[in-house]
PDB file of N, CA and C in Angstrom:
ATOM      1  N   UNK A   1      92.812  81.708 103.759  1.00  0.00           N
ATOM      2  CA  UNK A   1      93.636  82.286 102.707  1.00  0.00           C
ATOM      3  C   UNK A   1      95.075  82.358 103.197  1.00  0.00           C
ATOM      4  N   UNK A   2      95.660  81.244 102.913  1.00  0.00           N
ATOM      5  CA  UNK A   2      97.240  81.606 103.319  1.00  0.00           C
ATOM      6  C   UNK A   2      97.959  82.872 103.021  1.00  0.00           C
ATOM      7  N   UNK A   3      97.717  83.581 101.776  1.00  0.00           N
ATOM      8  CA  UNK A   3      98.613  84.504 101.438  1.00  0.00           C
ATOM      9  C   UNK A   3      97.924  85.699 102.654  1.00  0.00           C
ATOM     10  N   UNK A   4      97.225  85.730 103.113  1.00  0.00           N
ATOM     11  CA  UNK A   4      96.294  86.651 104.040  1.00  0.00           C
ATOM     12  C   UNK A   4      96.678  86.447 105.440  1.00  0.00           C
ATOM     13  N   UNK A   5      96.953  84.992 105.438  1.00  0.00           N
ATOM     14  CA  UNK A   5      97.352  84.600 106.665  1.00  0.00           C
ATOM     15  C   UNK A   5      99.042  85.352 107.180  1.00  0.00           C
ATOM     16  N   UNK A   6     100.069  85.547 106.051  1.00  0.00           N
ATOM     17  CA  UNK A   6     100.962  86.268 106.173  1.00  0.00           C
ATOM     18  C   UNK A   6     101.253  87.109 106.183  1.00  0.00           C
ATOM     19  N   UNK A   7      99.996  88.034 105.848  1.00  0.00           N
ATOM     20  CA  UNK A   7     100.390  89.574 105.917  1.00  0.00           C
ATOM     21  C   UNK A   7      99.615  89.899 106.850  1.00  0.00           C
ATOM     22  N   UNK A   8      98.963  89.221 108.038  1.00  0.00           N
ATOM     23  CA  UNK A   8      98.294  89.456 109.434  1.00  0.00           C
ATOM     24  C   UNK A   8      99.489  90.704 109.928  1.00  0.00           C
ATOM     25  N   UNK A   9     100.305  90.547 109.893  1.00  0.00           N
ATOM     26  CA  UNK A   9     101.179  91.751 110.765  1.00  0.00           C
ATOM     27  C   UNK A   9     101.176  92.884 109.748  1.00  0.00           C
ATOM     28  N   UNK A  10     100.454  93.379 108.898  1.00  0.00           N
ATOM     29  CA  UNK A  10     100.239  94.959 108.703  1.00  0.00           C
ATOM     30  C   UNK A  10      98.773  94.873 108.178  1.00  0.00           C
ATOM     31  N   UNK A  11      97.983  94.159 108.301  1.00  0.00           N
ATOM     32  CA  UNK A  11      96.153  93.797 108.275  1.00  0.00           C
ATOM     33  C   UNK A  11      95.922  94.015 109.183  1.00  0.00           C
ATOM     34  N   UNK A  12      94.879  94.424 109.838  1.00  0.00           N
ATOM     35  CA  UNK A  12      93.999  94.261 110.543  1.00  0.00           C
ATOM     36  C   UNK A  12      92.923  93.486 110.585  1.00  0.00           C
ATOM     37  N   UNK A  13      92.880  93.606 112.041  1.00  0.00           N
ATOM     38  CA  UNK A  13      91.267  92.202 111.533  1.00  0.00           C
ATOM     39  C   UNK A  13      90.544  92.624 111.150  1.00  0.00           C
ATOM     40  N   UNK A  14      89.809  93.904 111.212  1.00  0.00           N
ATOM     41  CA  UNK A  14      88.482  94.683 110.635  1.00  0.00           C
ATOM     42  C   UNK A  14      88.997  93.886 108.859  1.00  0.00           C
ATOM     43  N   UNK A  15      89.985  94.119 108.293  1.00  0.00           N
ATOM     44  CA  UNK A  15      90.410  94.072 107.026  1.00  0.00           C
ATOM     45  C   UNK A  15      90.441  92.514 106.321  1.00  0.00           C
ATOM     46  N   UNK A  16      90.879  91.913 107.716  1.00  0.00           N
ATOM     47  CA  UNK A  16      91.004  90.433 107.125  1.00  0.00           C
ATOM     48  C   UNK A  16      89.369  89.798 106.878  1.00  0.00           C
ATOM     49  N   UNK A  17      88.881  90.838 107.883  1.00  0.00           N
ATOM     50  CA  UNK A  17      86.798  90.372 108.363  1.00  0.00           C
ATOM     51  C   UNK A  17      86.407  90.440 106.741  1.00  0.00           C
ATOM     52  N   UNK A  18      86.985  92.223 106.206  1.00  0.00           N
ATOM     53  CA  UNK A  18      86.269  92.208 105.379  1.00  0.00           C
ATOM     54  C   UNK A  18      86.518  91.177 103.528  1.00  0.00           C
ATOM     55  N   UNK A  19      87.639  90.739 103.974  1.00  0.00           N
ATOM     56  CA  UNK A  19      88.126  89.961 102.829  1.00  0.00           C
ATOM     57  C   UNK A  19      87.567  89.226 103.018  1.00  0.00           C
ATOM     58  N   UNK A  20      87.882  88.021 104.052  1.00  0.00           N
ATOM     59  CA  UNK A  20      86.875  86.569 104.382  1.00  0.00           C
ATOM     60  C   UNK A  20      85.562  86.847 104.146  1.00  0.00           C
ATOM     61  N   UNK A  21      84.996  87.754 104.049  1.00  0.00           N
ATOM     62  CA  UNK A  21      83.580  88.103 103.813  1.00  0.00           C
ATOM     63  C   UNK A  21      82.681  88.179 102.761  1.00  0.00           C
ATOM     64  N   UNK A  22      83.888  88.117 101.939  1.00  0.00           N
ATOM     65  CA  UNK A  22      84.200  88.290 100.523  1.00  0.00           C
ATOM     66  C   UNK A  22      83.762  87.041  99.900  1.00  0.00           C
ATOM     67  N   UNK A  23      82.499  86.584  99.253  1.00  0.00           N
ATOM     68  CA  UNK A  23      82.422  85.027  98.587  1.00  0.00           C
ATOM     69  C   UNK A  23      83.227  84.773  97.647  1.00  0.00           C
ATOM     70  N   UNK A  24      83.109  85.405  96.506  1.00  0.00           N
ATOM     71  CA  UNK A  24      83.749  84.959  95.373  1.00  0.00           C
ATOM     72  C   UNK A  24      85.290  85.044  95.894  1.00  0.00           C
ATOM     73  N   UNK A  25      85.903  84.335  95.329  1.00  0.00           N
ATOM     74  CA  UNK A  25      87.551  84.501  95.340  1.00  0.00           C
ATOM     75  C   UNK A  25      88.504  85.429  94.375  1.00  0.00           C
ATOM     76  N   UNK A  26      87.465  85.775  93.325  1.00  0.00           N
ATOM     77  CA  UNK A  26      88.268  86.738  92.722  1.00  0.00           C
ATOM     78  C   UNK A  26      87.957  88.426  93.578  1.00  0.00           C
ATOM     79  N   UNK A  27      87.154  88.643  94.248  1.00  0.00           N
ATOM     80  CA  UNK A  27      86.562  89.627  94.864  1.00  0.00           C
ATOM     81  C   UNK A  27      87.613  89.524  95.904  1.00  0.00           C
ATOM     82  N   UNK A  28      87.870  88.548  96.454  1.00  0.00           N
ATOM     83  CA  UNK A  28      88.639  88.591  97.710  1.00  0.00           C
ATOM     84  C   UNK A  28      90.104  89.547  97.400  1.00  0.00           C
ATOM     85  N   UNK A  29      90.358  88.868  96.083  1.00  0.00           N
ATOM     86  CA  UNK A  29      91.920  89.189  95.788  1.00  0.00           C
ATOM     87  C   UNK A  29      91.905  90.168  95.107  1.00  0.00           C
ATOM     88  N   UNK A  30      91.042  90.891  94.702  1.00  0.00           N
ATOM     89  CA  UNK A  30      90.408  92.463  94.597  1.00  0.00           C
ATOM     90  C   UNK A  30      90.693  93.263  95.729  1.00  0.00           C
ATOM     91  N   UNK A  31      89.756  92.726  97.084  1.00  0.00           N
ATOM     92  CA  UNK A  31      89.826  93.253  98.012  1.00  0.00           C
ATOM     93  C   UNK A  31      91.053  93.576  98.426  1.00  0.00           C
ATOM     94  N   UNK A  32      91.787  92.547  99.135  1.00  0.00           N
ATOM     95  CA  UNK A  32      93.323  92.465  99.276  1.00  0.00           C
ATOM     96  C   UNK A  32      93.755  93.252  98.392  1.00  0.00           C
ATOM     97  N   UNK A  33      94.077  93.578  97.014  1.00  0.00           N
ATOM     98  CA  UNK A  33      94.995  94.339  96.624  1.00  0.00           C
ATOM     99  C   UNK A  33      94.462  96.063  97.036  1.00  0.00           C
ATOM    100  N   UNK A  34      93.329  95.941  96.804  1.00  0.00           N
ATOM    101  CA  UNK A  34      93.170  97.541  97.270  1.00  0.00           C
ATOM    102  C   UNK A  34      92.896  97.835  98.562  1.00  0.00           C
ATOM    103  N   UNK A  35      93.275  97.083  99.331  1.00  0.00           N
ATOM    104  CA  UNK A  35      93.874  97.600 101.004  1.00  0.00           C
ATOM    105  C   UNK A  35      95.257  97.318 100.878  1.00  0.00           C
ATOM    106  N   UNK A  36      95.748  96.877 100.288  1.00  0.00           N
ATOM    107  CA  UNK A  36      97.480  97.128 100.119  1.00  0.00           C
ATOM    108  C   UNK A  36      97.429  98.266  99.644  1.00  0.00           C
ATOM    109  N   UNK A  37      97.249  98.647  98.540  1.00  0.00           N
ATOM    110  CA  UNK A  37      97.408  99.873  97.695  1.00  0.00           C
ATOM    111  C   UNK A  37      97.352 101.042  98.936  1.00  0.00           C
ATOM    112  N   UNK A  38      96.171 100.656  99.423  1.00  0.00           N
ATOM    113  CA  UNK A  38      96.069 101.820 100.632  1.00  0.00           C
ATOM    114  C   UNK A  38      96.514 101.985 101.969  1.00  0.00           C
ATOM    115  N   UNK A  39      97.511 101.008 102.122  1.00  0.00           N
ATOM    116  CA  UNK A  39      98.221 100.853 102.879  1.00  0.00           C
ATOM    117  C   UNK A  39      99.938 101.751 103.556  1.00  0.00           C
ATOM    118  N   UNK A  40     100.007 102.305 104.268  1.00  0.00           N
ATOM    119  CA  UNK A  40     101.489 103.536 104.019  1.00  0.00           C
ATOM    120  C   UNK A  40     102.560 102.620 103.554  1.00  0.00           C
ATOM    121  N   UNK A  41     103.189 103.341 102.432  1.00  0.00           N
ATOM    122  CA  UNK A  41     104.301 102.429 101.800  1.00  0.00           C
ATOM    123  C   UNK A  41     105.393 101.864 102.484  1.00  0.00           C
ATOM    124  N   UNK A  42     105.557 102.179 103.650  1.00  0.00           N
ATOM    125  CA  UNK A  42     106.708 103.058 104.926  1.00  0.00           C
ATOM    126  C   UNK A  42     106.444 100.764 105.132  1.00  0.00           C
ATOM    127  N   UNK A  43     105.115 100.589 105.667  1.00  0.00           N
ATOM    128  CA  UNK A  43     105.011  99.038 106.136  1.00  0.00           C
ATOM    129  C   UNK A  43     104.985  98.379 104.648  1.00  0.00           C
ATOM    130  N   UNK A  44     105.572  98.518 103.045  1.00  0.00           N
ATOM    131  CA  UNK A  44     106.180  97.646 102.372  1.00  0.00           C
ATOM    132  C   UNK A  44     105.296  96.872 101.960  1.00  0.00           C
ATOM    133  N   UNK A  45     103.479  96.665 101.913  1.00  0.00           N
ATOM    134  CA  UNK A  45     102.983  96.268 101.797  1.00  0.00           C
ATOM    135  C   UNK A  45     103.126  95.136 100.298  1.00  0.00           C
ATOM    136  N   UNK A  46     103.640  95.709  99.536  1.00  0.00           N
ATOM    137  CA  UNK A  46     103.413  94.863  98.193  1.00  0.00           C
ATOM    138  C   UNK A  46     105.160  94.123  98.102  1.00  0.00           C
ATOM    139  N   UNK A  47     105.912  94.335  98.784  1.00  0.00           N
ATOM    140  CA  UNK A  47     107.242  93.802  99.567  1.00  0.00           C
ATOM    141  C   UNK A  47     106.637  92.292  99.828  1.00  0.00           C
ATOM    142  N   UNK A  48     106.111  92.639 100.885  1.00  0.00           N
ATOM    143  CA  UNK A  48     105.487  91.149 102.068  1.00  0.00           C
ATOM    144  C   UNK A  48     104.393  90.791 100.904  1.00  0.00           C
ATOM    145  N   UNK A  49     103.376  91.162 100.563  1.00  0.00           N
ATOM    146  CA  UNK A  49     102.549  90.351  99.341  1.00  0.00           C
ATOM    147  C   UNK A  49     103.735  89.521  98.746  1.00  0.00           C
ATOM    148  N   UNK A  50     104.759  90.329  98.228  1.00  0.00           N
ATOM    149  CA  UNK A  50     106.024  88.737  97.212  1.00  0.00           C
ATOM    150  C   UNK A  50     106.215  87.987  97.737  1.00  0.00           C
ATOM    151  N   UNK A  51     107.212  88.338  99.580  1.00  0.00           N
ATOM    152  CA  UNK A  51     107.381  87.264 100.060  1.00  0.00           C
ATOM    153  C   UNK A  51     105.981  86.061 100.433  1.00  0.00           C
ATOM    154  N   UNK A  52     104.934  86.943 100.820  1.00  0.00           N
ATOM    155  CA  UNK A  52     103.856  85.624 101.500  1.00  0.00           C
ATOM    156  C   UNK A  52     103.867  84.618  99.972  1.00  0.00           C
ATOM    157  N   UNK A  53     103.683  85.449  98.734  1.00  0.00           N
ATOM    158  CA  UNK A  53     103.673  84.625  97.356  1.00  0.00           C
ATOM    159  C   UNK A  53     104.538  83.735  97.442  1.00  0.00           C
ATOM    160  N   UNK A  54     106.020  83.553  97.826  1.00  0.00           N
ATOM    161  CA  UNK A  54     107.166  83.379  96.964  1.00  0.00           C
ATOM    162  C   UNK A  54     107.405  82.122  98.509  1.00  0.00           C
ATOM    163  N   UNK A  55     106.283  82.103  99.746  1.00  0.00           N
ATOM    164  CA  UNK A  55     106.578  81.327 100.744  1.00  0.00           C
ATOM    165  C   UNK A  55     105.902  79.982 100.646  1.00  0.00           C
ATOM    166  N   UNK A  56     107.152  78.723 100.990  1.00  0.00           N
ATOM    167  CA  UNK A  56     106.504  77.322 101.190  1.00  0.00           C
ATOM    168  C   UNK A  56     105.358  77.034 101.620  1.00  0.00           C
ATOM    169  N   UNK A  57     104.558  77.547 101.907  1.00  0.00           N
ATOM    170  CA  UNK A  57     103.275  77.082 102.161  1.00  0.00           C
ATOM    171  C   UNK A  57     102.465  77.803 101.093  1.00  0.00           C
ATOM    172  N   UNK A  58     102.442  78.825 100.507  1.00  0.00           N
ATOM    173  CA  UNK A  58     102.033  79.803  99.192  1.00  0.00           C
ATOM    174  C   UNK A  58     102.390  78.768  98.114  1.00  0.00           C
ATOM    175  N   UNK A  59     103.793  78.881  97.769  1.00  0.00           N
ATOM    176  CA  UNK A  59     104.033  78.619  96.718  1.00  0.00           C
ATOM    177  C   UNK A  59     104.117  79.416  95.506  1.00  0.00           C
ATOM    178  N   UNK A  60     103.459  80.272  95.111  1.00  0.00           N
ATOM    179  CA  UNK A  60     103.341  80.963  93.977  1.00  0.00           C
ATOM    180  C   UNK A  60     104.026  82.001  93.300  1.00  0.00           C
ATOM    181  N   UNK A  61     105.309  81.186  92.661  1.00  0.00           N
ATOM    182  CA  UNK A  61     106.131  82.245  92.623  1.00  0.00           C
ATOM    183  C   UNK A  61     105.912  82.696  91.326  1.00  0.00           C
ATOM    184  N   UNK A  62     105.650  82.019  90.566  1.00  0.00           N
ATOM    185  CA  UNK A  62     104.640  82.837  88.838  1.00  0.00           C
ATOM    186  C   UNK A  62     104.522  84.103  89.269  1.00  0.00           C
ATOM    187  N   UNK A  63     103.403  84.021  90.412  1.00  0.00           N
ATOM    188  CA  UNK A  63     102.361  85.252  90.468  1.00  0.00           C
ATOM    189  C   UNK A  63     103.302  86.279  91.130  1.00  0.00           C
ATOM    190  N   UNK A  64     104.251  86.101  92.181  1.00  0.00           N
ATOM    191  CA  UNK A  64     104.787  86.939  92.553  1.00  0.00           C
ATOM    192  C   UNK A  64     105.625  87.743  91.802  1.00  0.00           C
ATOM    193  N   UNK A  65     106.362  86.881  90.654  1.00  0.00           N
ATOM    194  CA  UNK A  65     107.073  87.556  89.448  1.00  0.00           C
ATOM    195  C   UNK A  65     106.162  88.423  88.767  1.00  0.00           C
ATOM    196  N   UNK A  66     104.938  88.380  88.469  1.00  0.00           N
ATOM    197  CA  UNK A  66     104.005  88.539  87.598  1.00  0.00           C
ATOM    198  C   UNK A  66     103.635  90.205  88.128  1.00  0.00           C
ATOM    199  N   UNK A  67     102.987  89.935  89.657  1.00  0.00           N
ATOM    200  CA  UNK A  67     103.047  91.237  90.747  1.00  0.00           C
ATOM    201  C   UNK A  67     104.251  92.337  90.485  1.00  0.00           C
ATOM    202  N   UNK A  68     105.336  91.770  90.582  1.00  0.00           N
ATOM    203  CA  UNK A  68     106.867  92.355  90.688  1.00  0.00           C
ATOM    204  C   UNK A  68     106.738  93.101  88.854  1.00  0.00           C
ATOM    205  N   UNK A  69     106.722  92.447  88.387  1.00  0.00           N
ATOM    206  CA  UNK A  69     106.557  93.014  86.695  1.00  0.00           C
ATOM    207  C   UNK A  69     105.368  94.201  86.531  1.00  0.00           C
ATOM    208  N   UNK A  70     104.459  93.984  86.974  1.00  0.00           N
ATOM    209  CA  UNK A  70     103.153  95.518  86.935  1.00  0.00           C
ATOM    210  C   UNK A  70     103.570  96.410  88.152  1.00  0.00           C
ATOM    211  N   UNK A  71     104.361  95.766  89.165  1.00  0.00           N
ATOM    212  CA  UNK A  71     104.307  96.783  90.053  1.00  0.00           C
ATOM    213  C   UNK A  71     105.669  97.874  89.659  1.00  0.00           C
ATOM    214  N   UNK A  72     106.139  97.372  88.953  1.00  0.00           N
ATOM    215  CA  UNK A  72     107.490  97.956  88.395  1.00  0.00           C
ATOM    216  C   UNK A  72     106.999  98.823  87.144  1.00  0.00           C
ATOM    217  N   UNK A  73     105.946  98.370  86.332  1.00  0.00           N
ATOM    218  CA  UNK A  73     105.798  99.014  84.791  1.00  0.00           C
ATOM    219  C   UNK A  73     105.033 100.334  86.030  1.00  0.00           C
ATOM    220  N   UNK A  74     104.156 100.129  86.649  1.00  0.00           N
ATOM    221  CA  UNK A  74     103.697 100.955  87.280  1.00  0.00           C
ATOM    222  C   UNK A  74     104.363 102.330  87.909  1.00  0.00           C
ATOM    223  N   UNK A  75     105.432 101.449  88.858  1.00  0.00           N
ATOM    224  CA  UNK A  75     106.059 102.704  89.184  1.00  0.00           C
ATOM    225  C   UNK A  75     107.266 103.948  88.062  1.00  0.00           C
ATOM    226  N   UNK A  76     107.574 103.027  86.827  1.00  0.00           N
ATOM    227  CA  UNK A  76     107.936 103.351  85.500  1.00  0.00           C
ATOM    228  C   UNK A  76     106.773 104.314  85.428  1.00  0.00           C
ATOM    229  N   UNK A  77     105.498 104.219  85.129  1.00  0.00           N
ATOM    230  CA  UNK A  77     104.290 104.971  84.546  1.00  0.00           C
ATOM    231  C   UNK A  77     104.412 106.115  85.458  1.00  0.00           C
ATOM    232  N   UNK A  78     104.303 106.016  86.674  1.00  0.00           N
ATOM    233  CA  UNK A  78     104.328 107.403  87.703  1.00  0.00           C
ATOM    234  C   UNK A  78     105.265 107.901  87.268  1.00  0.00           C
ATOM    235  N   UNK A  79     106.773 107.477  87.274  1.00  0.00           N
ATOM    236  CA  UNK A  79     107.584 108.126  86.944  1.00  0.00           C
ATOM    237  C   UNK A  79     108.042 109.204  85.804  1.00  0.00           C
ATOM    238  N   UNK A  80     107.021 108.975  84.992  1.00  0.00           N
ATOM    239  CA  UNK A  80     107.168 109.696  83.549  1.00  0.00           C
ATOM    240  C   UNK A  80     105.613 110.373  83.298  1.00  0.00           C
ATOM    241  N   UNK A  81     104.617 110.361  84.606  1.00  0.00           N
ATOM    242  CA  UNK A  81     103.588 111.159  84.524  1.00  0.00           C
ATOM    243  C   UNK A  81     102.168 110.292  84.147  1.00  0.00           C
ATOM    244  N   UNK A  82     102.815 109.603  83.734  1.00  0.00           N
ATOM    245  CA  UNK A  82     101.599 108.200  83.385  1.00  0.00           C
ATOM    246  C   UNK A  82     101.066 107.325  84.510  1.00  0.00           C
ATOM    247  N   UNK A  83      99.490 107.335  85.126  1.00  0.00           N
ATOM    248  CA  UNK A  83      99.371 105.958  86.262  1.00  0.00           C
ATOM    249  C   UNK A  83      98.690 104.914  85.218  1.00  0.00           C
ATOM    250  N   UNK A  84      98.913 103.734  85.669  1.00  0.00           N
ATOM    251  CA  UNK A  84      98.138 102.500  84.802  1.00  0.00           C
ATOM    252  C   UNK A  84      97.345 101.655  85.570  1.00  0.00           C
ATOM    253  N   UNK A  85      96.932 100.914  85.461  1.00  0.00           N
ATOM    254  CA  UNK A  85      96.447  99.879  86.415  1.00  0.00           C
ATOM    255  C   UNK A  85      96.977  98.335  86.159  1.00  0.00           C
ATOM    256  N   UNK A  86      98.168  98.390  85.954  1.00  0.00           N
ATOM    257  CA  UNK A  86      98.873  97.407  85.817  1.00  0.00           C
ATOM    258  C   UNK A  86      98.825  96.106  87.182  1.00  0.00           C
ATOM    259  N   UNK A  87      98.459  96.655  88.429  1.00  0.00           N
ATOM    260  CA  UNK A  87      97.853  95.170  88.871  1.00  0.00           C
ATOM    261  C   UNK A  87      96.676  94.735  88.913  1.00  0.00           C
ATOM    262  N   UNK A  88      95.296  95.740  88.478  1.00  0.00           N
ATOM    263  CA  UNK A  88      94.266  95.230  87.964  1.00  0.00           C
ATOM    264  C   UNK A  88      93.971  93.450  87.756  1.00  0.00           C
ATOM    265  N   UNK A  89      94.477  93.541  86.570  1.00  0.00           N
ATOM    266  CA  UNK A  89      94.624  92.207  85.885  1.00  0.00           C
ATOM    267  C   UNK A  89      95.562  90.824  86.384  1.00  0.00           C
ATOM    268  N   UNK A  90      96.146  91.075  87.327  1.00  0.00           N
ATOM    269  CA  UNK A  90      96.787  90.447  88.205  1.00  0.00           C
ATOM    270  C   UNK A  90      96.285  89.811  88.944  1.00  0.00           C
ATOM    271  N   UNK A  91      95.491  90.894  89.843  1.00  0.00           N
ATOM    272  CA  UNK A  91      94.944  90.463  91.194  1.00  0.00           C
ATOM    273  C   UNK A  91      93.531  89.750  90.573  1.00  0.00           C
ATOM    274  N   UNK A  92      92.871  90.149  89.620  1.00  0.00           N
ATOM    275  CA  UNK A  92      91.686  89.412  89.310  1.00  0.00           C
ATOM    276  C   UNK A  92      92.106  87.675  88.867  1.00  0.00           C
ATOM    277  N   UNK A  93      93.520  87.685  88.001  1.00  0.00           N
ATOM    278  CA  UNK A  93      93.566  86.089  87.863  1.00  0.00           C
ATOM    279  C   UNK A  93      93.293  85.139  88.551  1.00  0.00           C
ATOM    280  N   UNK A  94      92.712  83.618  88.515  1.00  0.00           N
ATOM    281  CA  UNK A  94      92.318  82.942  89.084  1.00  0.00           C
ATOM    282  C   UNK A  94      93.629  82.179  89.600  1.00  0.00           C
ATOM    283  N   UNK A  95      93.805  82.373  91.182  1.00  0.00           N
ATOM    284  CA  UNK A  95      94.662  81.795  91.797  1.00  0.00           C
ATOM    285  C   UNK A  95      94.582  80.805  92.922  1.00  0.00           C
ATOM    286  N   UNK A  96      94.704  80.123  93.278  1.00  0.00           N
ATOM    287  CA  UNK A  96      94.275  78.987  94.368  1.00  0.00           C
ATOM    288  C   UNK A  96      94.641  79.458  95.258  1.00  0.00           C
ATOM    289  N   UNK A  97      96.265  80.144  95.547  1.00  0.00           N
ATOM    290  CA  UNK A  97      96.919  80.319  97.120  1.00  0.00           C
ATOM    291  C   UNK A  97      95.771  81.090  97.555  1.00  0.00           C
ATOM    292  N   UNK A  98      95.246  82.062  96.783  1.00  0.00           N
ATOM    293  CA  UNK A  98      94.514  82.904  97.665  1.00  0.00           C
ATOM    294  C   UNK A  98      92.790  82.949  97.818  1.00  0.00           C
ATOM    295  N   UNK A  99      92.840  81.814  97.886  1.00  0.00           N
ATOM    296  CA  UNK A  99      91.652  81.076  98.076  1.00  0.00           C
ATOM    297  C   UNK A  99      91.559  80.772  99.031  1.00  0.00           C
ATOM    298  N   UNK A 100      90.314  80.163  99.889  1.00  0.00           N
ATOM    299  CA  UNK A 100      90.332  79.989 101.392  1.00  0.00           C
ATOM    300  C   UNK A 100      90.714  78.287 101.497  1.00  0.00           C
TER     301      UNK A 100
END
């Protein structure tokens, strides 16, 4: 998974074990987003998700715009008392980069 392969510096391997472990590919990119989510904001986690997206070997800069757009309505929603699950539907789309 290239996009996995770039965020090795705030993953762990226990984390990367349990993604690769992961058959389906939409499960994977399930996985991945909710160990970002749970990740301390302080290491920028959904920061480095754009760039690994938005990098020459990724490619995927759709999706990273796409990320950047829910992660924004999102923090809009906190902001006014509302949470959403605005990357839900994101992370489930069928994407190749993050495929093995």
């Amino acid at each position: 998974m290239p996009v996995v392969d770039h965020l090795r510096i705030i993953l762990t391997n226990e984390e990367v074990e349990v993604i690769k472990a992961t058959k389906i590919p939409q499960n994977q990119r399930r996985e991945l987003i909710d160990i970002l989510r749970r990740k301390d904001k302080r290491l920028l986690p959904f920061k480095r998700l754009l760039r690994a997206l938005l990098s020459d070997r990724v490619g995927q800069e759709w999706l990273a715009n796409e990320i950047q757009t829910a992660y924004n309505r999102e923090d809009m929603d906190a902001e006014f008392g509302r949470v959403s699950n605005a990357l839900q539907p994101v992370a489930a789309h069928n994407c190749d980069a993050w495929q093995k």
